[in-house]
N, C-alpha and C. Protein backbone atom coordinates (compact mmCIF):
# COMPACT_ATOMS: atom_id res chain seq x y z
N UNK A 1 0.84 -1.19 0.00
CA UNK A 1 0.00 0.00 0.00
C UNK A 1 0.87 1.24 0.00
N UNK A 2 0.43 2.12 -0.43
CA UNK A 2 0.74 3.54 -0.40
C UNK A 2 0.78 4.11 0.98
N UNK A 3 2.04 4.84 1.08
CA UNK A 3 2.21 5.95 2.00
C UNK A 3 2.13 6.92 1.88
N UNK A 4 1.46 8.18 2.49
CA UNK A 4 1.73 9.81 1.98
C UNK A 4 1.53 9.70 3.57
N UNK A 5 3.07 10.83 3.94
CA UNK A 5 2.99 11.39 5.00
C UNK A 5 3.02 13.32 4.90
N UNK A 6 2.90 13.28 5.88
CA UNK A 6 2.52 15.06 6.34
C UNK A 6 3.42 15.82 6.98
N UNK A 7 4.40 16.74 6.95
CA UNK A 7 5.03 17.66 7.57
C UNK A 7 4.35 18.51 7.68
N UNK A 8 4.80 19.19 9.38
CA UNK A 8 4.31 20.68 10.11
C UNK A 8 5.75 21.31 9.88
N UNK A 9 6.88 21.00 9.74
CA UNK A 9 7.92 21.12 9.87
C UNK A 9 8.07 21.83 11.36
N UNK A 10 7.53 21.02 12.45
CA UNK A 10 7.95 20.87 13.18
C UNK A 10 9.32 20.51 13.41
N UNK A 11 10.01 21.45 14.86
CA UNK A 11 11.68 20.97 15.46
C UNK A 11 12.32 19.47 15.27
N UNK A 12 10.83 18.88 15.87
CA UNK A 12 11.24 17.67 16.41
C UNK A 12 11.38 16.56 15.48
N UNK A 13 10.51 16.63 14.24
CA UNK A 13 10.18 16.03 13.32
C UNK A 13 11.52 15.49 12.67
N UNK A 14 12.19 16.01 11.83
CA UNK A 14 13.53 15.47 11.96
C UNK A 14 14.54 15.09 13.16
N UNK A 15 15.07 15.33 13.58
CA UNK A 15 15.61 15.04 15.18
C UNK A 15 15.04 13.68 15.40
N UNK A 16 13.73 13.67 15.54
CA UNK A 16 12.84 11.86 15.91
C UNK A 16 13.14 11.17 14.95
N UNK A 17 12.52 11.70 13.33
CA UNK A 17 12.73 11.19 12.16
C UNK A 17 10.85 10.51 12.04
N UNK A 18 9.78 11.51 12.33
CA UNK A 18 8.53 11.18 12.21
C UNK A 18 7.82 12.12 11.27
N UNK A 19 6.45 11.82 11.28
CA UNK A 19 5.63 12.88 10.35
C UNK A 19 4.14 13.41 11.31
N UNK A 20 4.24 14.07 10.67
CA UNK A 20 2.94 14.92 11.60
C UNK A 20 1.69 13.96 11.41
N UNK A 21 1.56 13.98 10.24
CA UNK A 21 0.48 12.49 9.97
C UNK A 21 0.99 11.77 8.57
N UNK A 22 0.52 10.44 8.88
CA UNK A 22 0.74 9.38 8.25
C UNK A 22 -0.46 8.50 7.22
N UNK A 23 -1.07 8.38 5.92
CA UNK A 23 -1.98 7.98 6.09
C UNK A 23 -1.42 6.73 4.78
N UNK A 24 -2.01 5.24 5.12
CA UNK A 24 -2.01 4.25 4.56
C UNK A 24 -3.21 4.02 4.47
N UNK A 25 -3.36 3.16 2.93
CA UNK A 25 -4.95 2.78 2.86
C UNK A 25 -5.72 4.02 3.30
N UNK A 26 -6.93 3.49 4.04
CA UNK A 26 -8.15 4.04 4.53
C UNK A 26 -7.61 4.82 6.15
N UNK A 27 -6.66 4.65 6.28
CA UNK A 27 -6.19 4.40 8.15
C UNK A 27 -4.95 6.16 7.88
N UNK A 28 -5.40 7.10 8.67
CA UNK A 28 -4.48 7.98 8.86
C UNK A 28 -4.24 8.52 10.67
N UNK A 29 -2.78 8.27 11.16
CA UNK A 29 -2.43 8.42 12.41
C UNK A 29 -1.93 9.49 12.52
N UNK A 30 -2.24 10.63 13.56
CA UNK A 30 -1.86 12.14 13.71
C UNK A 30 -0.83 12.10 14.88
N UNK A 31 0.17 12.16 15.32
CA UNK A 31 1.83 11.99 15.81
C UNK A 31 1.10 12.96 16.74
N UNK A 32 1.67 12.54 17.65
CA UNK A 32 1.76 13.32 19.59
C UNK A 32 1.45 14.98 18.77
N UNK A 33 0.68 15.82 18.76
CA UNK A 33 0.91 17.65 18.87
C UNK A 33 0.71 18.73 19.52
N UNK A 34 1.70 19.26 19.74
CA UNK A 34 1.47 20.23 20.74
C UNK A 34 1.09 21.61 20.20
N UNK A 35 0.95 22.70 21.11
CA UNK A 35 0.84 23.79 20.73
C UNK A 35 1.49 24.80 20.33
N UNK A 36 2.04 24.72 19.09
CA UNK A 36 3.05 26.04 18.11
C UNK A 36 2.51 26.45 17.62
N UNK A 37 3.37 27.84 17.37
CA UNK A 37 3.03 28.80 16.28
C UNK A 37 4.25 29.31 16.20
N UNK A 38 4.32 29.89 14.93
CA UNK A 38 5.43 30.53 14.46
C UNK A 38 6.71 29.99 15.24
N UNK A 39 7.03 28.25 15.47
CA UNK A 39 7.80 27.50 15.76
C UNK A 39 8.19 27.59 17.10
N UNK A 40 7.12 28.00 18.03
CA UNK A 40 7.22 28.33 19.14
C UNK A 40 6.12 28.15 20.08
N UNK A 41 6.44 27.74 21.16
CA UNK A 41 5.02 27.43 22.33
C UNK A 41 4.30 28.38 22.36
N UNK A 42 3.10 28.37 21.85
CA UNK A 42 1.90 29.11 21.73
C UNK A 42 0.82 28.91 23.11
N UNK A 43 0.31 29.95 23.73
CA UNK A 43 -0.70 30.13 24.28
C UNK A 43 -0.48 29.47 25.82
N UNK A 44 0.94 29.77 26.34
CA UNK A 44 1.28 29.37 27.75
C UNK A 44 0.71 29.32 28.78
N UNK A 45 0.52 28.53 29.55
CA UNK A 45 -0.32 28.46 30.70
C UNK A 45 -1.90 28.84 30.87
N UNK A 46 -2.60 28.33 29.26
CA UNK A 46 -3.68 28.53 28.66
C UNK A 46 -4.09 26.92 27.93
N UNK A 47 -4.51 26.10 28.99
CA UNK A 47 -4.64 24.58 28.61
C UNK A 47 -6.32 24.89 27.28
N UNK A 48 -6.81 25.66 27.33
CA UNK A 48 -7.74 25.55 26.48
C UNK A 48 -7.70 26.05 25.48
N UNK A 49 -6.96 26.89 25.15
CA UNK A 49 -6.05 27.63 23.69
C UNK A 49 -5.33 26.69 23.30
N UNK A 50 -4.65 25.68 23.98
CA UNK A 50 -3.48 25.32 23.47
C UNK A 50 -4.03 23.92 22.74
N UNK A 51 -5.11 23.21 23.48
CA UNK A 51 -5.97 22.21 22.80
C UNK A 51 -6.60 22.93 21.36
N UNK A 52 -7.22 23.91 21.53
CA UNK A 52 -8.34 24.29 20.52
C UNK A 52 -6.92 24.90 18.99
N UNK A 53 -5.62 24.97 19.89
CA UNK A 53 -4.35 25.69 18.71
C UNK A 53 -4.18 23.84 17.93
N UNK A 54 -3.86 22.72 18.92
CA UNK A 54 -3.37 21.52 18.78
C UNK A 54 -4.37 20.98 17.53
N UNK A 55 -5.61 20.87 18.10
CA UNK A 55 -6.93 20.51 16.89
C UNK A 55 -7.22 21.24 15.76
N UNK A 56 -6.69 22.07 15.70
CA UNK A 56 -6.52 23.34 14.25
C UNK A 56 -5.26 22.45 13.62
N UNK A 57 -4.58 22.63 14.07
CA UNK A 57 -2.94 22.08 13.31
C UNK A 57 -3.49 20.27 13.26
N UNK A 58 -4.54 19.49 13.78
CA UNK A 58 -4.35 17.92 13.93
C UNK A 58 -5.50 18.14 11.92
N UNK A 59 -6.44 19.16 12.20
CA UNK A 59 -7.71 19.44 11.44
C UNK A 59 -6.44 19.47 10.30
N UNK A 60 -5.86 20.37 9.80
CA UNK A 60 -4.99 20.96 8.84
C UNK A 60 -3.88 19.50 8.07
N UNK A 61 -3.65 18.88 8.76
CA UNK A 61 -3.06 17.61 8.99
C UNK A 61 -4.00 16.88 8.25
N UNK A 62 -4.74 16.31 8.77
CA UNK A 62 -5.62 15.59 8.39
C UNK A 62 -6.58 15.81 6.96
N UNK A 63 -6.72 17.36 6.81
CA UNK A 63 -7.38 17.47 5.35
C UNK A 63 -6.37 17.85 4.15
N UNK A 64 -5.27 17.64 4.64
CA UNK A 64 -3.98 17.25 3.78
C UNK A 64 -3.81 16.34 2.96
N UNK A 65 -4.43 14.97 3.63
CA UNK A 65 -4.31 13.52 3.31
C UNK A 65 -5.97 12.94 2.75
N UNK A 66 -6.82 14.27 2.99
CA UNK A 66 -8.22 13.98 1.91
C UNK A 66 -9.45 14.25 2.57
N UNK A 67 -9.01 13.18 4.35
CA UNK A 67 -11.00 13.50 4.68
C UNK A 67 -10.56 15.04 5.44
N UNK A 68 -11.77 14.57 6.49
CA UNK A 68 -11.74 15.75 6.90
C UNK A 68 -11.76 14.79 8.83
N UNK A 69 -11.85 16.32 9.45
CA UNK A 69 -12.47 16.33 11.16
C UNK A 69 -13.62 14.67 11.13
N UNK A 70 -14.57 14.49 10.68
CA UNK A 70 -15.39 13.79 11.11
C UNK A 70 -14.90 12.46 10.56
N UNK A 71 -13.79 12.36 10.30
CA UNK A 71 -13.59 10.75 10.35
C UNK A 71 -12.50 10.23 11.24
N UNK A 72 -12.27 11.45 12.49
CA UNK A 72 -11.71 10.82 13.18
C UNK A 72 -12.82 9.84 14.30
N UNK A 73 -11.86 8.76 14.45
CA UNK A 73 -12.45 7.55 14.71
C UNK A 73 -11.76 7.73 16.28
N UNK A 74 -10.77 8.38 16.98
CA UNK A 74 -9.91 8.30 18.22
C UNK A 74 -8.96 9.08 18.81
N UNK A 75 -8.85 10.00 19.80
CA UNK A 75 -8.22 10.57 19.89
C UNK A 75 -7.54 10.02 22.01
N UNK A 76 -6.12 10.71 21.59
CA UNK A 76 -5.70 10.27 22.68
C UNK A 76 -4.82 11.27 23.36
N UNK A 77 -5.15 12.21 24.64
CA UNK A 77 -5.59 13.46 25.29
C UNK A 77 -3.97 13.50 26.19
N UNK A 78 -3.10 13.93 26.26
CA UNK A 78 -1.94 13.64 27.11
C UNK A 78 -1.97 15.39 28.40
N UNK A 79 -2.24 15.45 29.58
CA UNK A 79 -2.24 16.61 30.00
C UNK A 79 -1.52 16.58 30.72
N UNK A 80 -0.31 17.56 31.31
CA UNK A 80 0.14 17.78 32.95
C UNK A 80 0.02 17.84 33.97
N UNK A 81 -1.63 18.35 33.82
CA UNK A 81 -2.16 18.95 34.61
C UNK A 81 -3.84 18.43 34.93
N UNK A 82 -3.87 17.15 35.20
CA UNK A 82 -5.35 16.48 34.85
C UNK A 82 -6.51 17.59 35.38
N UNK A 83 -6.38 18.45 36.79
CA UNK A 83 -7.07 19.34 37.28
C UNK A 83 -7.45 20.55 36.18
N UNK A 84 -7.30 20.24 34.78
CA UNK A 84 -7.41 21.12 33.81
C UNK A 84 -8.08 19.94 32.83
N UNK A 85 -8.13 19.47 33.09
CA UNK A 85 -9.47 18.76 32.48
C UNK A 85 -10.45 19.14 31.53
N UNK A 86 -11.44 19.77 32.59
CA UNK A 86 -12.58 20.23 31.76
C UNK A 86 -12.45 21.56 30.81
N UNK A 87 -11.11 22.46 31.14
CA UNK A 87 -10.37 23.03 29.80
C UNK A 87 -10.48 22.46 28.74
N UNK A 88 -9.67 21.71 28.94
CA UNK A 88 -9.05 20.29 27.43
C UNK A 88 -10.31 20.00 27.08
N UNK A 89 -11.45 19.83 27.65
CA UNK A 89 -12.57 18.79 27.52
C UNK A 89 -13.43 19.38 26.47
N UNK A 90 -13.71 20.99 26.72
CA UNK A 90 -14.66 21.93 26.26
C UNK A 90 -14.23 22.45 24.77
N UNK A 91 -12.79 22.08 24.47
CA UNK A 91 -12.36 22.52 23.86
C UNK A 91 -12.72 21.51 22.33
N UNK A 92 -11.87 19.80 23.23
CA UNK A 92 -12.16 18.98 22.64
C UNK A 92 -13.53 18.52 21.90
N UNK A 93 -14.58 18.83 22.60
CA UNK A 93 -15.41 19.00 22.52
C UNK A 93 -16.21 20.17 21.35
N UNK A 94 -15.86 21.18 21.48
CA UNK A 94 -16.06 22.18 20.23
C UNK A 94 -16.00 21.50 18.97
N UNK A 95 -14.63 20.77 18.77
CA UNK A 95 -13.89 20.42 17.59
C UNK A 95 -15.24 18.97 17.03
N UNK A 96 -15.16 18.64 18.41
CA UNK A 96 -15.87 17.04 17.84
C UNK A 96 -17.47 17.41 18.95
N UNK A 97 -18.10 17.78 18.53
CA UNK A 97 -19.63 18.19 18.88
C UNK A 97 -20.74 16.97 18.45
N UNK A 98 -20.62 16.52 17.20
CA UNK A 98 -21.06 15.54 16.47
C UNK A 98 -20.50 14.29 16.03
N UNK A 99 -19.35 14.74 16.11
CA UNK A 99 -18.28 13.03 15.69
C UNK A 99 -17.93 12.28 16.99
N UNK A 100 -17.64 13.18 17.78
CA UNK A 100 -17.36 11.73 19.21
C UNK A 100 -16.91 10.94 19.12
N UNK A 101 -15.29 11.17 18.80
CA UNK A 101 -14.75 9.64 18.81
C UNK A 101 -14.57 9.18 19.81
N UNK A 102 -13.93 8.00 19.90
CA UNK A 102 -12.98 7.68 21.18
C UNK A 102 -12.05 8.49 21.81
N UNK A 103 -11.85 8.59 22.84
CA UNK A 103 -10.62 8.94 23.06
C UNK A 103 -10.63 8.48 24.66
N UNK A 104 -9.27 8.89 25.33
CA UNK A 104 -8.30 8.66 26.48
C UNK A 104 -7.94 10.07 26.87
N UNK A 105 -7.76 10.19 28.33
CA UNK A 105 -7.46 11.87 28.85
C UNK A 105 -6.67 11.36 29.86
N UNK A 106 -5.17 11.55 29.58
CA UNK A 106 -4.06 10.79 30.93
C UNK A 106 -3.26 11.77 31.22
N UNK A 107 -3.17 12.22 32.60
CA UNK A 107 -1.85 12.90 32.55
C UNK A 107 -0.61 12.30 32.87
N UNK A 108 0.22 13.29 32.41
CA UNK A 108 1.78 12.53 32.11
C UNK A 108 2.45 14.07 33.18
N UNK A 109 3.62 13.06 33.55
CA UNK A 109 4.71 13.92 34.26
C UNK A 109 5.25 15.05 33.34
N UNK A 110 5.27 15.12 32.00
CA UNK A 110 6.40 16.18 31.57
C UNK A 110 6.36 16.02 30.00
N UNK A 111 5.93 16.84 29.29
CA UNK A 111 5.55 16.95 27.69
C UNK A 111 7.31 17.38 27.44
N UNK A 112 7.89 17.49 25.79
CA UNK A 112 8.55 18.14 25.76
C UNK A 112 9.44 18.82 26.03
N UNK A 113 8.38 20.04 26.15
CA UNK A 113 9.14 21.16 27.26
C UNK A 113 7.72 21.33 28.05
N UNK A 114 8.16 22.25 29.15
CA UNK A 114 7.58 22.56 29.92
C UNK A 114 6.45 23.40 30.30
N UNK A 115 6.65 24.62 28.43
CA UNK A 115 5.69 25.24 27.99
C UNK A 115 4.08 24.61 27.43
N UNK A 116 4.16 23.34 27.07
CA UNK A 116 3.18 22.59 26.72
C UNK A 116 2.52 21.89 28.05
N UNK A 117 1.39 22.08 27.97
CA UNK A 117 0.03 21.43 29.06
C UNK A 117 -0.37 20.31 28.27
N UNK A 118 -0.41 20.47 26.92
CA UNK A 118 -1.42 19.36 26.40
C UNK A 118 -0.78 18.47 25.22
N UNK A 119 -1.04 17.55 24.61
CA UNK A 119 -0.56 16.55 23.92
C UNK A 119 -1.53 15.77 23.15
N UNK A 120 -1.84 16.03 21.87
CA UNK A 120 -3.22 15.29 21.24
C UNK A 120 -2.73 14.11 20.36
N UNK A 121 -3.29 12.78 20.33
CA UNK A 121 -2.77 12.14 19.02
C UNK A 121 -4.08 11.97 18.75
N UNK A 122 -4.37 11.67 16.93
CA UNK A 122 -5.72 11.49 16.71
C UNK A 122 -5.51 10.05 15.02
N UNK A 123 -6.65 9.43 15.40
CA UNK A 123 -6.57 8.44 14.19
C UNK A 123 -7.92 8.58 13.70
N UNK A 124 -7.05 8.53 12.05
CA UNK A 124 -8.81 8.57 10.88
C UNK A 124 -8.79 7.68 10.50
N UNK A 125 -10.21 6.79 9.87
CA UNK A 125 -10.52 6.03 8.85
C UNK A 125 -11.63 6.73 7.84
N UNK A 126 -11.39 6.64 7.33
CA UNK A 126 -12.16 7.20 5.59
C UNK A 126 -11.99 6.09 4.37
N UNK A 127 -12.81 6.49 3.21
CA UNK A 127 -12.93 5.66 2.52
C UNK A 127 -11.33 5.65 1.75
N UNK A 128 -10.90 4.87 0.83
CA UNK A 128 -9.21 4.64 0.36
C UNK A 128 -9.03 5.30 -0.69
């Protein structure tokens, strides 16, 4: 099968040696993203900007490779700060109002850097 992957030209992206998204067949996987702009931590100590910045750049990603937002099938929520929750949640939520995928909301000891609260991965299926 065919591969087409996706650059943000994200830092890290070379350095790891990954792609922002990946899509084979029908199946496209959106790589850990945080919140940049202009190659830089965007919207600091603002867990609900930085989700609603993350799902703009996962959206952009994703209609790169053809579908769109509503065929994500899963998303998986990484926070610092779980007591910021319903931030992440409302946000998440905006994006997917009607699609509802799956997802997971875990916090982790330490993103990156230290400027990032949040961490989204997201997987599509669409037709091939």
């Amino acid at each position: 099968m065919q591969r087409t992957n996706v650059s943000t030209g994200a830092e890290w992206e070379n350095k790891v040696g990954y792609s922002r998204a990946t899509r084979i067949g029908n199946q496209i996987e959106v790589s850990g993203t945080v919140a940049v702009e202009d190659g830089k931590p965007a919207y600091i100590d603002d867990a609900y900007r930085q989700t609603k910045c993350i799902l703009g750049i996962i959206e952009k990603s994703i209609q790169k490779l053809g579908p769109e937002l509503n065929d994500v099938i899963r998303t998986r929520i990484y926070v610092t700060d779980i007591s910021k929750w319903h931030e992440v949640g409302k946000a998440h939520e905006e994006y997917f109002t009607t699609v509802k995928p799956a997802t997971s909301m875990l916090e982790v000891s330490n993103l990156i850097k230290p400027e990032f609260l949040v961490e989204i991965e997201a997987t599509a299926i669409t037709n091939p």
